[in-house]
Protein backbone atom coordinates (compact mmCIF):
# COMPACT_ATOMS: atom_id res chain seq x y z
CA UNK A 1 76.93 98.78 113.22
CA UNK A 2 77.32 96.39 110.06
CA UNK A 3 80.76 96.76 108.57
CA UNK A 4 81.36 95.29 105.32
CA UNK A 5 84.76 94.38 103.67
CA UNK A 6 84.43 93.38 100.37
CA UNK A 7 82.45 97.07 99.28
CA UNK A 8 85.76 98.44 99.83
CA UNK A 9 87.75 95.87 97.33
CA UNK A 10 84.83 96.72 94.57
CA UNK A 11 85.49 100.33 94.84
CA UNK A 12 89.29 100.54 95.52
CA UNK A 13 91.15 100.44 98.56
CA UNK A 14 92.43 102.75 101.57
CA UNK A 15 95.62 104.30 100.57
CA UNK A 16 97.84 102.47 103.26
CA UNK A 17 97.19 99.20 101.18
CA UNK A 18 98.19 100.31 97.98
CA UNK A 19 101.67 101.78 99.61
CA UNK A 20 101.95 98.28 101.57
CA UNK A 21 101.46 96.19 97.77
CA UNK A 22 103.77 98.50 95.81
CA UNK A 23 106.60 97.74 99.00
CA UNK A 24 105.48 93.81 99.03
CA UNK A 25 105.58 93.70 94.97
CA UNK A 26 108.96 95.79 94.45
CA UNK A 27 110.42 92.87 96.49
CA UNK A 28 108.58 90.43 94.56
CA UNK A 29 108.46 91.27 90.94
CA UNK A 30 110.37 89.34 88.05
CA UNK A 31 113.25 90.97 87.04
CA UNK A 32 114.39 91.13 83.73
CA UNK A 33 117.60 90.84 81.67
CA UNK A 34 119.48 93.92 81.47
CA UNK A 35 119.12 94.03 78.04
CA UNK A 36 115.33 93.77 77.80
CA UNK A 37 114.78 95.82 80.62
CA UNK A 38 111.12 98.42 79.35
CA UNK A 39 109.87 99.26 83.15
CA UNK A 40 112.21 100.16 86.01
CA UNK A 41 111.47 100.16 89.52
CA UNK A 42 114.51 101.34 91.65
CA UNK A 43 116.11 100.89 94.10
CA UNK A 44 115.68 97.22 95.65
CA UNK A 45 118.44 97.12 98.26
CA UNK A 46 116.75 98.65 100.79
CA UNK A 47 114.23 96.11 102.78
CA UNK A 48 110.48 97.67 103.18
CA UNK A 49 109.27 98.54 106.27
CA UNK A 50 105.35 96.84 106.30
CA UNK A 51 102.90 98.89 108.84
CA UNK A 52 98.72 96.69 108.56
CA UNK A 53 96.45 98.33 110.73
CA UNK A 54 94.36 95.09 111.00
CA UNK A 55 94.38 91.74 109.53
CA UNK A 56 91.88 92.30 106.81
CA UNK A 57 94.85 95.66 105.40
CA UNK A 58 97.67 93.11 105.35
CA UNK A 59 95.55 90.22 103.56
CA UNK A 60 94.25 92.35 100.55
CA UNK A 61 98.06 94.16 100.79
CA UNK A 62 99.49 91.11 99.77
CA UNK A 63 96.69 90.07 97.64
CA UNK A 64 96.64 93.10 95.02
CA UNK A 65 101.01 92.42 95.20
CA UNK A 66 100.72 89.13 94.15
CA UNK A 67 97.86 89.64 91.26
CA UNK A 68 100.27 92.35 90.22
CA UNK A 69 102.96 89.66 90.34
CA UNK A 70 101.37 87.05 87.68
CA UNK A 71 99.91 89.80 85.27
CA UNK A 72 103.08 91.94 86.02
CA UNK A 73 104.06 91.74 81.91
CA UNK A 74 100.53 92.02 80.85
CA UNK A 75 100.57 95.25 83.20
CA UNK A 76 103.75 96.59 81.76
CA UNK A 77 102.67 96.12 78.06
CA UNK A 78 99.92 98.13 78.94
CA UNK A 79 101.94 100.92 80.14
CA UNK A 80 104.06 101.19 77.50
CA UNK A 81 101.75 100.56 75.18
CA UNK A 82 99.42 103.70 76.01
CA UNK A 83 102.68 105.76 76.71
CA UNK A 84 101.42 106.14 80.21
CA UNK A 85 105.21 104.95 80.73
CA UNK A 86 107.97 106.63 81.18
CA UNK A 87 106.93 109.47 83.02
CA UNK A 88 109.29 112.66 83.65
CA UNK A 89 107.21 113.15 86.65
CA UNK A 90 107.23 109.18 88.20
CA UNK A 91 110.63 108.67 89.84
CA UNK A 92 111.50 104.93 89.19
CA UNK A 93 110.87 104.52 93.00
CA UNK A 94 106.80 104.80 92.79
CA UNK A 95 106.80 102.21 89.60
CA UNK A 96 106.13 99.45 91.53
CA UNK A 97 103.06 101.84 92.94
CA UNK A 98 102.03 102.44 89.17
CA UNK A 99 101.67 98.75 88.62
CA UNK A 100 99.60 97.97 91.44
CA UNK A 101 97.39 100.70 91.22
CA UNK A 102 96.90 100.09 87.02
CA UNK A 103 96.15 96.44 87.95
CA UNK A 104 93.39 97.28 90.80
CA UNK A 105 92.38 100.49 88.17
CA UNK A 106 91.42 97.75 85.47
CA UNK A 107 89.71 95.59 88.12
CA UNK A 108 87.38 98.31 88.57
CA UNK A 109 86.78 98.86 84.69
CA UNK A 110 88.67 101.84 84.86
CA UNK A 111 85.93 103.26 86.88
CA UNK A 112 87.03 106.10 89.87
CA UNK A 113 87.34 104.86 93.53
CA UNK A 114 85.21 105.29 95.91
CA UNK A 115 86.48 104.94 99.54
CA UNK A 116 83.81 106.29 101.92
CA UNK A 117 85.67 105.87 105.53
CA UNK A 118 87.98 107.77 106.81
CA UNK A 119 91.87 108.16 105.89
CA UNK A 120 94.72 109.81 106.22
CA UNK A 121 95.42 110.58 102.33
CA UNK A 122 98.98 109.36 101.36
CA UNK A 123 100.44 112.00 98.81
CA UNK A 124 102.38 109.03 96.15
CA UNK A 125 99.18 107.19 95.82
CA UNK A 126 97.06 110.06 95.55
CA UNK A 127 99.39 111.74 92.72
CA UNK A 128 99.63 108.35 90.86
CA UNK A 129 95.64 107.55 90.88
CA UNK A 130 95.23 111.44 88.99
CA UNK A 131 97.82 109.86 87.03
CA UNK A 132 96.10 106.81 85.87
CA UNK A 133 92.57 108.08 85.87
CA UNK A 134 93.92 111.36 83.70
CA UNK A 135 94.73 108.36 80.99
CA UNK A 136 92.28 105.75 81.49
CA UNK A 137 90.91 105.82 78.32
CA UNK A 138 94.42 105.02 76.62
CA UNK A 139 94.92 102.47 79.24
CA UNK A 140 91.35 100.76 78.47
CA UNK A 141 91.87 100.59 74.62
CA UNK A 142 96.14 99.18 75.08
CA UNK A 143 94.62 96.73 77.69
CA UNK A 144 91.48 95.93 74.57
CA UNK A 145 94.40 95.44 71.94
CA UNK A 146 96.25 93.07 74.39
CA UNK A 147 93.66 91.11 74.52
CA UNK A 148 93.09 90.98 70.70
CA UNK A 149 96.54 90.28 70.36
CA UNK A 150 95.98 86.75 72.66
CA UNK A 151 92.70 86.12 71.48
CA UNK A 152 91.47 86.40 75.06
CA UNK A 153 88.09 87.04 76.72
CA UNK A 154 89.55 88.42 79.73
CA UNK A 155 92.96 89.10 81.35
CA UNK A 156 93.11 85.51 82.80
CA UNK A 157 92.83 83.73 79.53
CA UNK A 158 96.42 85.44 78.99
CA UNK A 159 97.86 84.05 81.91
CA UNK A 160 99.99 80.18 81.21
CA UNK A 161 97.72 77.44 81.07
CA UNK A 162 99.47 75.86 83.95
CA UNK A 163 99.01 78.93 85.78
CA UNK A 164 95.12 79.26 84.75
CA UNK A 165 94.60 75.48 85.55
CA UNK A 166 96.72 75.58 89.08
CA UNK A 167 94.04 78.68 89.89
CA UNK A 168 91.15 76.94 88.85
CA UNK A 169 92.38 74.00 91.32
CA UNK A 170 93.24 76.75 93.98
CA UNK A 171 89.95 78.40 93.93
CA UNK A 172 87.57 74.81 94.15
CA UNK A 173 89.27 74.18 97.39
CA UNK A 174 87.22 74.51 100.35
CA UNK A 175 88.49 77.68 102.70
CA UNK A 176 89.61 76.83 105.93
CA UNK A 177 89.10 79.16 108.99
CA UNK A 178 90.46 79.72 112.32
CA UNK A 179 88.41 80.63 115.42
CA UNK A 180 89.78 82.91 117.65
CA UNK A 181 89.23 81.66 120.90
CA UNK A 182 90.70 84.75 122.90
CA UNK A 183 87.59 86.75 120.94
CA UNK A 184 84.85 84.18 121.00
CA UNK A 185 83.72 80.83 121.56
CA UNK A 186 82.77 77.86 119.72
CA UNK A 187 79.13 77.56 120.77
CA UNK A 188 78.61 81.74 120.39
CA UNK A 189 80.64 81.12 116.58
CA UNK A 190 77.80 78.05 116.11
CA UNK A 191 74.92 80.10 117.17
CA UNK A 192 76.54 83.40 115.13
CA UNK A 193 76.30 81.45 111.97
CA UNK A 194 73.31 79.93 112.60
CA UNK A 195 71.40 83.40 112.67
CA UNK A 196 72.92 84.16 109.17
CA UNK A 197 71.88 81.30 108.01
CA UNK A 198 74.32 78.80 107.56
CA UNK A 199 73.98 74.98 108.90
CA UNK A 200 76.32 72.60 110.34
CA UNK A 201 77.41 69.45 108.50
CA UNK A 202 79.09 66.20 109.11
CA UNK A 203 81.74 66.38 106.33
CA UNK A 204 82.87 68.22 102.95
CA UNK A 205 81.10 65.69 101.11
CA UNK A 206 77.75 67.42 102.08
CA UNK A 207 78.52 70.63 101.51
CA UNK A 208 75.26 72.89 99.97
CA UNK A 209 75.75 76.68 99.15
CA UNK A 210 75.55 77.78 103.22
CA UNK A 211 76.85 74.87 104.87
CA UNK A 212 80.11 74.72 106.91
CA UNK A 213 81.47 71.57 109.49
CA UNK A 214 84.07 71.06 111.54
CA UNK A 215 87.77 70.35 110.26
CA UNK A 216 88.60 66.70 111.42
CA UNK A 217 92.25 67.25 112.76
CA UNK A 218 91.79 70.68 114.34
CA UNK A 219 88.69 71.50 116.17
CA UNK A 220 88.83 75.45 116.70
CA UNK A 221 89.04 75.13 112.42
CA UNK A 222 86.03 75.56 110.20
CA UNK A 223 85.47 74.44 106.53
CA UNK A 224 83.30 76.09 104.28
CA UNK A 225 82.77 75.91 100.27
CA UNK A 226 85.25 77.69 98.43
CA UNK A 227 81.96 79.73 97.01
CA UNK A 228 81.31 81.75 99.93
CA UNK A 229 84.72 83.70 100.10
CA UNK A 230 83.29 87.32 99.69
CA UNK A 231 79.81 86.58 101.76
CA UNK A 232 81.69 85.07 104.59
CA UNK A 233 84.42 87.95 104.78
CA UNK A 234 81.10 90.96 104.92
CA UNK A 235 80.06 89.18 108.17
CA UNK A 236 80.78 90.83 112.06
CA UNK A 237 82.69 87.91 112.86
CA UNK A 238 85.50 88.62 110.27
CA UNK A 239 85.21 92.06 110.53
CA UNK A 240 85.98 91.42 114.26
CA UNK A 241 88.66 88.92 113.71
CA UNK A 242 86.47 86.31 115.67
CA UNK A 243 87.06 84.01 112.77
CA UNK A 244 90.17 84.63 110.56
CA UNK A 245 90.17 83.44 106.94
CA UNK A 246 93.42 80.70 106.28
């Protein structure tokens, strides 16, 4: 049976991983000064207990946290702006659970999620995404005045420059990935990605669109182009864990 990974990104995620980013990001966010403080997000003495069910639920867990992280002011202007925030009915506790859901909400266009396996619903996130979808429409036209108000195409032309440049630096390196050897094999991960398609090369320097070679210091490390992120994570072998994205 072909199990994809990336579908589930496009259409939202299971509810664990929101409740795993809100924990990671209420650890994580920028605090402000007491005196400029808009959005609160409770109490932070208490250290979050993490539970992944595989490695693919802690990677994107920490993913959507940390996108929530660098647009965490653009996020909060947006709530405040559509009066989506404060909320009599959103203890302080589940703010850090707004954010990340609004930020994976506006990734999807504002458009409802669709999760199609299997889950035990979690009642917070489930009570915040009626929230957000209930107000989308406000949240889509604060988000379109933001970005009049920065002259922006998009929400990463209102990041720093030196952010928007260190990300464009970030995302033209080539991804590095580890073969689990307790799963599979070398030759079986050779002949694997030779049936999808993909050829071996000597070096980065002739990389193609689906090329891959061997990392030089390492040899149970693969290298391929930086453009083949979401392609390589739908194949069996990640899906598996037989290969494991760096």
């Amino acid at each position: 049976e072909k199990r994809t990974m990336t579908l589930i990104e496009k259409n939202g995620y299971h509810d664990c991983v929101y409740i795993n980013a809100a924990k990671i990001f209420q650890g994580i966010h920028t605090e402000k000064r007491k005196d400029r403080i808009l959005v609160r997000y409770g109490d932070e003495s208490v250290s979050p207990m993490l539970t992944f069910k595989d490695e693919y639920s802690q990677r994107v867990s920490y993913e959507l946290a940390f996108n929530a992280l660098k647009y965490q002011d653009l996020l909060e202007e947006i709530l405040l702006d559509s009066c989506v925030y404060p909320c009599q009915s959103i203890p302080d506790e589940l703010t850090s659970l707004l954010v990340v859901m609004l930020y994976d909400l506006q990734e999807r266009k504002f458009q409802a999620r669709e999760i199609f396996d299997e889950e035990e619903p979690v009642a917070e996130v489930q009570k915040i995404e009626r929230y957000l979808y209930s107000f989308r429409t406000k949240l889509a036209a604060a988000l379109a005045r933001c970005r009049i108000k920065h002259d922006a195409l998009s929400i990463e032309y209102i990041l720093p420059e030196t952010i928007r440049k260190q990300e464009q630096r970030a995302s033209a390196l080539p991804l590095c990935v580890w073969i689990n050897t307790f799963k599979i094999s070398l030759q079986d991960v050779f002949r694997d990605l030779k049936k999808k398609g993909f050829t071996r090369v000597e070096s980065v320097s002739d990389f193609d669109r689906y090329t891959y070679c061997m990392d030089q210091h390492c040899n149970d490390v693969l290298v391929f182009p930086s453009a083949l992120k979401e392609e390589l994570l739908n194949l069996d072998l990640f899906a598996d864990c037989k290969l494991v994205l760096q």
